[in-house]
C-alpha atoms as a PDB file:
ATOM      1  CA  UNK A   1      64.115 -24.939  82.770  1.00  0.00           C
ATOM      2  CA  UNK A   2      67.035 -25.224  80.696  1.00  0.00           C
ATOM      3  CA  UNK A   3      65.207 -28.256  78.883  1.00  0.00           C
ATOM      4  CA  UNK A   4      62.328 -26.100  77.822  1.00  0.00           C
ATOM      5  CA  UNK A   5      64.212 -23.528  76.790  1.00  0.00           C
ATOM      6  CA  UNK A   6      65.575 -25.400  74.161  1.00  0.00           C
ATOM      7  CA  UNK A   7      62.622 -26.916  73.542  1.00  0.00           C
ATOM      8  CA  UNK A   8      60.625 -23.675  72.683  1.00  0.00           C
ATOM      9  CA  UNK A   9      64.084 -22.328  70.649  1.00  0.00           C
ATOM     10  CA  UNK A  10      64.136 -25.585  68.384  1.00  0.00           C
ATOM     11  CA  UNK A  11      59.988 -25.100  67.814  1.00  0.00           C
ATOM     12  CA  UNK A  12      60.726 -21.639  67.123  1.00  0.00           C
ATOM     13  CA  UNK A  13      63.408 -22.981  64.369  1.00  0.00           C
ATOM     14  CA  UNK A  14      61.100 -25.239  62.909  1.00  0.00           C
ATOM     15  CA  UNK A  15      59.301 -24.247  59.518  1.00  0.00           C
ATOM     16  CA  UNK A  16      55.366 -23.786  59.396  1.00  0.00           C
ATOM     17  CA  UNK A  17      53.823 -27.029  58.721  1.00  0.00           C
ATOM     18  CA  UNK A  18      52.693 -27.419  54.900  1.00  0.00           C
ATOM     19  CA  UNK A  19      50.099 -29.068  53.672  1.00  0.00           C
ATOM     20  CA  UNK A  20      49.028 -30.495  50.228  1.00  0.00           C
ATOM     21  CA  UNK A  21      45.705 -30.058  47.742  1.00  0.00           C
ATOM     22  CA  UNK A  22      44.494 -33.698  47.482  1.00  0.00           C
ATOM     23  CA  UNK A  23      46.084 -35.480  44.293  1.00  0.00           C
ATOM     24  CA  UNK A  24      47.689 -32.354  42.771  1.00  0.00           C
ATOM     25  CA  UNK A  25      50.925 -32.080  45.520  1.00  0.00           C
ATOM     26  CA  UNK A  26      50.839 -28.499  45.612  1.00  0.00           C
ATOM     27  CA  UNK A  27      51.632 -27.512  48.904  1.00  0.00           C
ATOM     28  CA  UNK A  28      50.914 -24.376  51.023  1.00  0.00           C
ATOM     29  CA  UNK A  29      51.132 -23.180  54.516  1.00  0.00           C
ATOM     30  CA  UNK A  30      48.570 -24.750  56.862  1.00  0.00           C
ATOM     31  CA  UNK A  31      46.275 -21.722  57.975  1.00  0.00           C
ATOM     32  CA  UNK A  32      47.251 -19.596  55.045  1.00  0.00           C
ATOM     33  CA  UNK A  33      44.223 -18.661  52.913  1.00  0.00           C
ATOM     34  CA  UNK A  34      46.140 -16.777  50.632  1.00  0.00           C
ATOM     35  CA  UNK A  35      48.458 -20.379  50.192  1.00  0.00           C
ATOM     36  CA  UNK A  36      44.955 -22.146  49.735  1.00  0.00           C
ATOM     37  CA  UNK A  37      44.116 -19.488  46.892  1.00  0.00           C
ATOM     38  CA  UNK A  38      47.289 -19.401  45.163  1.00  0.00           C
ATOM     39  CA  UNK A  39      48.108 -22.748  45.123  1.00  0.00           C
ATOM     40  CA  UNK A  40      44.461 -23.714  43.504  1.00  0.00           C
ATOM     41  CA  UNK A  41      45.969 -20.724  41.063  1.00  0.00           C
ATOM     42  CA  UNK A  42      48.915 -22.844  40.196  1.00  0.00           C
ATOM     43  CA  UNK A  43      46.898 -25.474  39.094  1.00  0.00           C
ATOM     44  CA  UNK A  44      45.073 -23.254  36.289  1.00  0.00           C
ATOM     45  CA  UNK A  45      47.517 -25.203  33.876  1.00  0.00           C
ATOM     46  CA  UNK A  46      46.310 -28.477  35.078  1.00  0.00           C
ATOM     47  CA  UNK A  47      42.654 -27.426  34.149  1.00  0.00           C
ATOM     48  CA  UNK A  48      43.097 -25.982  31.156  1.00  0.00           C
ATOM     49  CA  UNK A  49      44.518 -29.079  29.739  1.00  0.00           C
ATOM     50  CA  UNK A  50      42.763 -32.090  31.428  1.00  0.00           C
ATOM     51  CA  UNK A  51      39.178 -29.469  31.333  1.00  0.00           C
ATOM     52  CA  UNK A  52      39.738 -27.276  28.275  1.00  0.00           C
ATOM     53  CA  UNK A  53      41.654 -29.374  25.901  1.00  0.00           C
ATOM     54  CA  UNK A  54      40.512 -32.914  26.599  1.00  0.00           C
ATOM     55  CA  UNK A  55      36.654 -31.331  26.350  1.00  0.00           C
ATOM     56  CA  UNK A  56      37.692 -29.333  23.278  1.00  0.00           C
ATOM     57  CA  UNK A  57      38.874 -32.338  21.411  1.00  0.00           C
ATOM     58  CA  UNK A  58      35.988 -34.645  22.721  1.00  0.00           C
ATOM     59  CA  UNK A  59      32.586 -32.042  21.946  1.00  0.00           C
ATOM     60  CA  UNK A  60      34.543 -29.348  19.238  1.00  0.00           C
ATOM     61  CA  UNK A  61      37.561 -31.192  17.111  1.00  0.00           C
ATOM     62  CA  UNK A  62      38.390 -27.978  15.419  1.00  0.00           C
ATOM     63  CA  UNK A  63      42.112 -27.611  13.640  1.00  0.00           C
ATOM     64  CA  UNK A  64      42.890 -24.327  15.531  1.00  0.00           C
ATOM     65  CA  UNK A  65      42.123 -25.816  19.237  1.00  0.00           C
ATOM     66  CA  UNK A  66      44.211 -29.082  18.144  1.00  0.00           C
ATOM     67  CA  UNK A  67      47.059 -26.751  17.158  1.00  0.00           C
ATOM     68  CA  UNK A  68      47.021 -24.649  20.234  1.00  0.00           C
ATOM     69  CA  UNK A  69      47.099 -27.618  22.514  1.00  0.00           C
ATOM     70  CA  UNK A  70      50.324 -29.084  20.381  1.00  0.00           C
ATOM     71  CA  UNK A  71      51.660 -25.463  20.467  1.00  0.00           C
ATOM     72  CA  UNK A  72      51.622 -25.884  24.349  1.00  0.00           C
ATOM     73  CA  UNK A  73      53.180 -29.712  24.305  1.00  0.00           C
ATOM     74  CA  UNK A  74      55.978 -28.230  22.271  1.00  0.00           C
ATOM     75  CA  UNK A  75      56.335 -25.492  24.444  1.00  0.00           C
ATOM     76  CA  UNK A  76      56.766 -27.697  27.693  1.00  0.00           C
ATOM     77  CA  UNK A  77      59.304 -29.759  25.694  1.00  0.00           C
ATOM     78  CA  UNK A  78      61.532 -27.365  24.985  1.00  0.00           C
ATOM     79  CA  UNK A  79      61.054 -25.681  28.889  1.00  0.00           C
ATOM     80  CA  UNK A  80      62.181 -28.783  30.227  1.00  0.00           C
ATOM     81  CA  UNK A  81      65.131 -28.753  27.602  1.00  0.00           C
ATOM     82  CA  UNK A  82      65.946 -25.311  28.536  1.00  0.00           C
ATOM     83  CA  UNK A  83      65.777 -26.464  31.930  1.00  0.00           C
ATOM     84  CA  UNK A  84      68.163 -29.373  32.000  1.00  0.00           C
ATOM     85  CA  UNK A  85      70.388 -26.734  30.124  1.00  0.00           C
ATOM     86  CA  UNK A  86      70.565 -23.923  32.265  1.00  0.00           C
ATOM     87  CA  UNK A  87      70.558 -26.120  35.416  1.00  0.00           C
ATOM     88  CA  UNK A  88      69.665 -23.458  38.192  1.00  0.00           C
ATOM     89  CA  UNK A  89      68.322 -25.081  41.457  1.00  0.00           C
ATOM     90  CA  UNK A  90      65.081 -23.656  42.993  1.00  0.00           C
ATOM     91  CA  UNK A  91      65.082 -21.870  46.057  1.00  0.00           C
ATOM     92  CA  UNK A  92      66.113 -23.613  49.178  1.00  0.00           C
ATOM     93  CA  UNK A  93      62.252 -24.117  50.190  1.00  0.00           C
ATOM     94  CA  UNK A  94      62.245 -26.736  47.660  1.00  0.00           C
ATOM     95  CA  UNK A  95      63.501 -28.934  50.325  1.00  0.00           C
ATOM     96  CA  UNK A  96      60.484 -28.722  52.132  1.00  0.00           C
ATOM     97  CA  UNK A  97      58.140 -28.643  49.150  1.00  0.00           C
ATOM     98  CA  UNK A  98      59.690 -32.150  48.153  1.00  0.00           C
ATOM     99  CA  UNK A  99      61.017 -30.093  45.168  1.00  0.00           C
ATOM    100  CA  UNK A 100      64.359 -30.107  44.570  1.00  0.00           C
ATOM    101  CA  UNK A 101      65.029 -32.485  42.200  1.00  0.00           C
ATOM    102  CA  UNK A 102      63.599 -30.638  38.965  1.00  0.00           C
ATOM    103  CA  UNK A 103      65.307 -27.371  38.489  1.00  0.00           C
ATOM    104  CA  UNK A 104      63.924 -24.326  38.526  1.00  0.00           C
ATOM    105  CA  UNK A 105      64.453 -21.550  35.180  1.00  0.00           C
ATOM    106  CA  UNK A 106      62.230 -21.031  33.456  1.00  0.00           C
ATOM    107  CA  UNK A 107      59.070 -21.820  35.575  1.00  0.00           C
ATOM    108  CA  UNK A 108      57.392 -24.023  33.225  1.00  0.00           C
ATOM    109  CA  UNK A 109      53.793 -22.780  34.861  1.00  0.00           C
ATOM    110  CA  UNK A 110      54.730 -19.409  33.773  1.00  0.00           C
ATOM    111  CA  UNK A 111      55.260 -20.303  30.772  1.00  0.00           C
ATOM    112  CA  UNK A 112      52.710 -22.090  30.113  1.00  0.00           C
ATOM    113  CA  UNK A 113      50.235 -19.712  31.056  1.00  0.00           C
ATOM    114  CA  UNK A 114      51.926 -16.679  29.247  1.00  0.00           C
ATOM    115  CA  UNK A 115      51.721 -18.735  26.514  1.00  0.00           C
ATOM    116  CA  UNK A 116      48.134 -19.584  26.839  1.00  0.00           C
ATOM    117  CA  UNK A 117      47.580 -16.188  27.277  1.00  0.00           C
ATOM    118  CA  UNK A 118      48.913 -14.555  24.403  1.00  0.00           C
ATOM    119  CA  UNK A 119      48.207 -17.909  21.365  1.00  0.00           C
ATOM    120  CA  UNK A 120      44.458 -17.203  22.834  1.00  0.00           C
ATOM    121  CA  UNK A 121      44.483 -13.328  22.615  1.00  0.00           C
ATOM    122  CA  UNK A 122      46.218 -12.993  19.266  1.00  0.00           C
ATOM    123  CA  UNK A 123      43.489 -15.550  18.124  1.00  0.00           C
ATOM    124  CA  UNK A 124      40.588 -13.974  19.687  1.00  0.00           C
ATOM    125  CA  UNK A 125      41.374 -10.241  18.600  1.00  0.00           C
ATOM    126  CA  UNK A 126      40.998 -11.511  14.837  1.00  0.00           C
ATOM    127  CA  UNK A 127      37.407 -12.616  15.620  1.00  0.00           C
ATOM    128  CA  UNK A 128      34.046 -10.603  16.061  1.00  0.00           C
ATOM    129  CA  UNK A 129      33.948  -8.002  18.696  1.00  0.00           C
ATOM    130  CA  UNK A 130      32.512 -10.414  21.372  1.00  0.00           C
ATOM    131  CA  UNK A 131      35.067 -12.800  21.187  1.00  0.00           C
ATOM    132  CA  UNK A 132      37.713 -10.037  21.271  1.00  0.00           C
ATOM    133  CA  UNK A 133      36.684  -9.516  25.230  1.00  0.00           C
ATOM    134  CA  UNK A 134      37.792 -13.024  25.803  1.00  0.00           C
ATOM    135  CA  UNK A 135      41.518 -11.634  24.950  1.00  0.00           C
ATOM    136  CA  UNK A 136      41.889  -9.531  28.229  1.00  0.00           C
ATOM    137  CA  UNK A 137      40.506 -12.828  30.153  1.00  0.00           C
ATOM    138  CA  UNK A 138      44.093 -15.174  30.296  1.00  0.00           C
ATOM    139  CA  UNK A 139      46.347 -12.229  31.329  1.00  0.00           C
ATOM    140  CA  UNK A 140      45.621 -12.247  35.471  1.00  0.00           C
ATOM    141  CA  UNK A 141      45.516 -15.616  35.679  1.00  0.00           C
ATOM    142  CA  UNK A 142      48.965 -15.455  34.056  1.00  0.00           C
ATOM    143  CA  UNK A 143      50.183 -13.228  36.358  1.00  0.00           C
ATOM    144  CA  UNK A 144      48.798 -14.719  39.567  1.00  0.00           C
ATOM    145  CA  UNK A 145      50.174 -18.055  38.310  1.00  0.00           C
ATOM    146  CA  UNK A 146      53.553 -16.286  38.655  1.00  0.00           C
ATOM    147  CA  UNK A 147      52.796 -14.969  41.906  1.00  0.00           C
ATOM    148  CA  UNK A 148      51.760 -18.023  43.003  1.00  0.00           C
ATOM    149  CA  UNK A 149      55.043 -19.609  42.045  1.00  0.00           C
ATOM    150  CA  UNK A 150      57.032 -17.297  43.766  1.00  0.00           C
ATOM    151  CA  UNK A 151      54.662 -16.931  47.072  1.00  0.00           C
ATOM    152  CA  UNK A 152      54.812 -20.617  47.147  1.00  0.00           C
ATOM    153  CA  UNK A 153      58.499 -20.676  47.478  1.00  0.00           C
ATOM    154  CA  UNK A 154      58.912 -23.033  44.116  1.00  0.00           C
ATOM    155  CA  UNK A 155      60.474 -20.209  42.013  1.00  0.00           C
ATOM    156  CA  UNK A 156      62.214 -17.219  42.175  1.00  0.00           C
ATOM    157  CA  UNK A 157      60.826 -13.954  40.609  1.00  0.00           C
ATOM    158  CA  UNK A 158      64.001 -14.319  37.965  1.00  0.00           C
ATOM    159  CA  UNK A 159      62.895 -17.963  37.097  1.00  0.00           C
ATOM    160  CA  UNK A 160      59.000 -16.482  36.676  1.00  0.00           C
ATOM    161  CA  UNK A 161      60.192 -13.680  34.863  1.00  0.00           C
ATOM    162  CA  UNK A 162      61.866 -16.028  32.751  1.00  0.00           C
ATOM    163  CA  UNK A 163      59.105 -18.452  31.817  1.00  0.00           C
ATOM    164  CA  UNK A 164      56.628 -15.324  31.547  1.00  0.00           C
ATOM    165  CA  UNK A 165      59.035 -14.176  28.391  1.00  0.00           C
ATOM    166  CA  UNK A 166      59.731 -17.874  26.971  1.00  0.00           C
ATOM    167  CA  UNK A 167      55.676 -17.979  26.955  1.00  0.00           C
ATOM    168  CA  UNK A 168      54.681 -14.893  25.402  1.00  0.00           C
ATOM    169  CA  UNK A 169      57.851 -15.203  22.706  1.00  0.00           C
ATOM    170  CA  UNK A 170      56.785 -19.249  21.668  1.00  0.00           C
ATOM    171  CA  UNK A 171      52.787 -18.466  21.806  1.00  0.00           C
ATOM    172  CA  UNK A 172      53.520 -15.505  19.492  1.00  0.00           C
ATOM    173  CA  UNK A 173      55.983 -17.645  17.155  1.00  0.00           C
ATOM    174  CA  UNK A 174      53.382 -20.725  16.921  1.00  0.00           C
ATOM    175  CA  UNK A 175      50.624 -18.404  16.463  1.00  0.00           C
ATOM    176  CA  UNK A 176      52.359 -17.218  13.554  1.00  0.00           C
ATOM    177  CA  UNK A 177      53.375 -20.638  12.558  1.00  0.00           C
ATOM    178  CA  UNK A 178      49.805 -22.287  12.861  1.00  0.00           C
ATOM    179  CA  UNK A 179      48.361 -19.000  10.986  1.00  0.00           C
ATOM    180  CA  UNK A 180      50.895 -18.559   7.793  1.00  0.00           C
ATOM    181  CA  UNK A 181      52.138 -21.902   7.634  1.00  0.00           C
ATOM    182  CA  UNK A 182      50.212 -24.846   8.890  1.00  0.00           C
ATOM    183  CA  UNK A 183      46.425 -23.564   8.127  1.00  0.00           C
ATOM    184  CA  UNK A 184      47.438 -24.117   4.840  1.00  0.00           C
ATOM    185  CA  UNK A 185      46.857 -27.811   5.493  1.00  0.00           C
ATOM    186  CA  UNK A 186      43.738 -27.724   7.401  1.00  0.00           C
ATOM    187  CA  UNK A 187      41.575 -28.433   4.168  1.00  0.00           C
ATOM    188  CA  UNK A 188      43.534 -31.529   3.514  1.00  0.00           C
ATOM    189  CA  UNK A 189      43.156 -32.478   6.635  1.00  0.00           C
ATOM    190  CA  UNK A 190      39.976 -31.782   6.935  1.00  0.00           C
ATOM    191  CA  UNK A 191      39.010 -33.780   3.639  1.00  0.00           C
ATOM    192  CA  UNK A 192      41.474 -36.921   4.587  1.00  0.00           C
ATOM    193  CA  UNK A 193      39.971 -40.276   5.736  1.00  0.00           C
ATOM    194  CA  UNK A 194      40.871 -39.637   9.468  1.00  0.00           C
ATOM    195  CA  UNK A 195      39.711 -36.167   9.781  1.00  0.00           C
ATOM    196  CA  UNK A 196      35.928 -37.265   8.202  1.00  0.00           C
ATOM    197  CA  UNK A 197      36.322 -40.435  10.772  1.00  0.00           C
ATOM    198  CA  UNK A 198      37.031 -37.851  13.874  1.00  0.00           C
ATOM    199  CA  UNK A 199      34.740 -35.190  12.445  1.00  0.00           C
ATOM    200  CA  UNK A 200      37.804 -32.518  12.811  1.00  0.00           C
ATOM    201  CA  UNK A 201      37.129 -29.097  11.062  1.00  0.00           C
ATOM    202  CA  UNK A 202      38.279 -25.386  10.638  1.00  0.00           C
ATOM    203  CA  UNK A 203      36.196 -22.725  11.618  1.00  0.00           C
ATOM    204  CA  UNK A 204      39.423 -20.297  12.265  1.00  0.00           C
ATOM    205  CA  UNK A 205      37.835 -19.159   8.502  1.00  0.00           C
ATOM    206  CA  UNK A 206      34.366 -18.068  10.014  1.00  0.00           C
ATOM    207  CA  UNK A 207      34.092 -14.497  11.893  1.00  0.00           C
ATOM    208  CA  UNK A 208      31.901 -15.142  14.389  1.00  0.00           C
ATOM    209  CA  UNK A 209      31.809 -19.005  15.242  1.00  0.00           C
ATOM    210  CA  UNK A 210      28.892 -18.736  17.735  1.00  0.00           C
ATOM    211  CA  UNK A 211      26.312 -16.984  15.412  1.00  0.00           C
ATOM    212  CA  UNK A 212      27.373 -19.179  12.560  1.00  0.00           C
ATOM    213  CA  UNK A 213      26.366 -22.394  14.935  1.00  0.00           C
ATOM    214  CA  UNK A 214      23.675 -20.639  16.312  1.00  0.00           C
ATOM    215  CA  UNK A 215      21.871 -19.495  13.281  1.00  0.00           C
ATOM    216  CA  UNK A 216      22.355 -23.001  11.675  1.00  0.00           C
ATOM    217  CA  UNK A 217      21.049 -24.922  14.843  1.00  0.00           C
ATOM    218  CA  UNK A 218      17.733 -22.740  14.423  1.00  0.00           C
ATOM    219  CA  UNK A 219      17.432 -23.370  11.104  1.00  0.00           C
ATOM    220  CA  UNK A 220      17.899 -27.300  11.624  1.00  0.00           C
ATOM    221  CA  UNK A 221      15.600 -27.338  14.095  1.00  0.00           C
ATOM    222  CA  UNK A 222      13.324 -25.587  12.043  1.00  0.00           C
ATOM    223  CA  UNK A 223      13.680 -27.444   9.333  1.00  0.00           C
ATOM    224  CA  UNK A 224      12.747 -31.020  11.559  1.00  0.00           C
ATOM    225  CA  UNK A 225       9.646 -29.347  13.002  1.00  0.00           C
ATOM    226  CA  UNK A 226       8.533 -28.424   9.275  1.00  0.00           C
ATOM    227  CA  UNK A 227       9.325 -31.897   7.784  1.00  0.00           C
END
């Protein structure tokens, strides 16, 4: 009797069994929808770069999407310097999430996300009404990327916290930089040898980007069936 006693009181010790998204190492407690949701939610970052970006540069090439993407790079340069700074340890879950050895302030998906969230709304909110809709879109995924964080036991709320200001300050500076500074350059680089062989514009210049294209496809395409 004894035996099983001790038996059930070490099973009752022992942690819920986790379990990890295929190829992405996010883990999440086996049985937990919530888990499966949020930790597809912490992945957001993952998409937007390998789907958004890569696909931007690939079918678009525009100066503004180029400089967004290198606005983010920098920003997850200097989280990880911040990081190795500051030096704080994620919560003791870690040791079960297999994540202790990267520390933990400023969550670097928070930060990424909040800035995502506001380079993309500060740039849509100068475009045609339409397009200013697509500002309100980042902002829950930026939050439930912090909740995921937290609910996932990677970071504490002070460490999402953290990377949610980081985010929001550096999208807001390089918005600013890319959009007083930098644009400056995009007709150079627009007219230089590499940006004719890569077919990379500006269109930052044009209100309303999707009736310009539009209205020009039609007219193409009128203009073949005529000739």
């Amino acid at each position: 009797m004894s035996g099983a006693a001790d038996y059930q009181e070490m099973a009752a010790s022992v942690p819920p069994s986790l379990k990890a998204i295929t190829l992405t190492y996010v883990r999440y407690r086996r049985g937990d929808p919530l888990g499966l949701f949020l930790a597809w939610v912490s992945l957001v970052p993952v998409f937007i770069s390998l789907g958004g970006f890569v696909s931007h540069f690939l079918f678009r090439r525009e100066l503004q999407g180029l400089c967004f993407a290198a606005g983010l790079l920098v920003s997850q340069v200097l989280n990880e310097l911040i990081k190795d700074s500051v030096a704080q340890s994620r919560p003791a879950y870690c040791e079960l999430l297999e994540a202790c050895d990267s520390h933990g302030w400023p969550s670097s998906h928070s930060q990424y996300m909040f800035f995502f969230a506001t380079y993309l709304s500060l740039l849509s909110l100068r475009r045609s009404r339409a397009r200013q809709v697509i500002a309100a879109v980042p902002w829950p995924l930026a939050f439930l990327t912090m909740l995921s964080r937290v609910y996932l036991g990677y970071h504490t709320v002070a460490q999402v916290f953290a990377g949610a200001v980081a985010g929001l300050v550096f999208g807001a500076i390089w918005y600013w930089i890319v959009n007083t500074m930098l644009v400056n350059y995009f007709p150079m680089i627009e007219e230089s040898a590499i940006g004719r062989w890569l077919y990379i514009k500006d269109t930052s210049h044009i209100p309303d980007v999707l009736k310009f294209e539009y209205d020009n496809a039609r007219a193409a395409r009128k203009k073949v069936a005529t000739d």
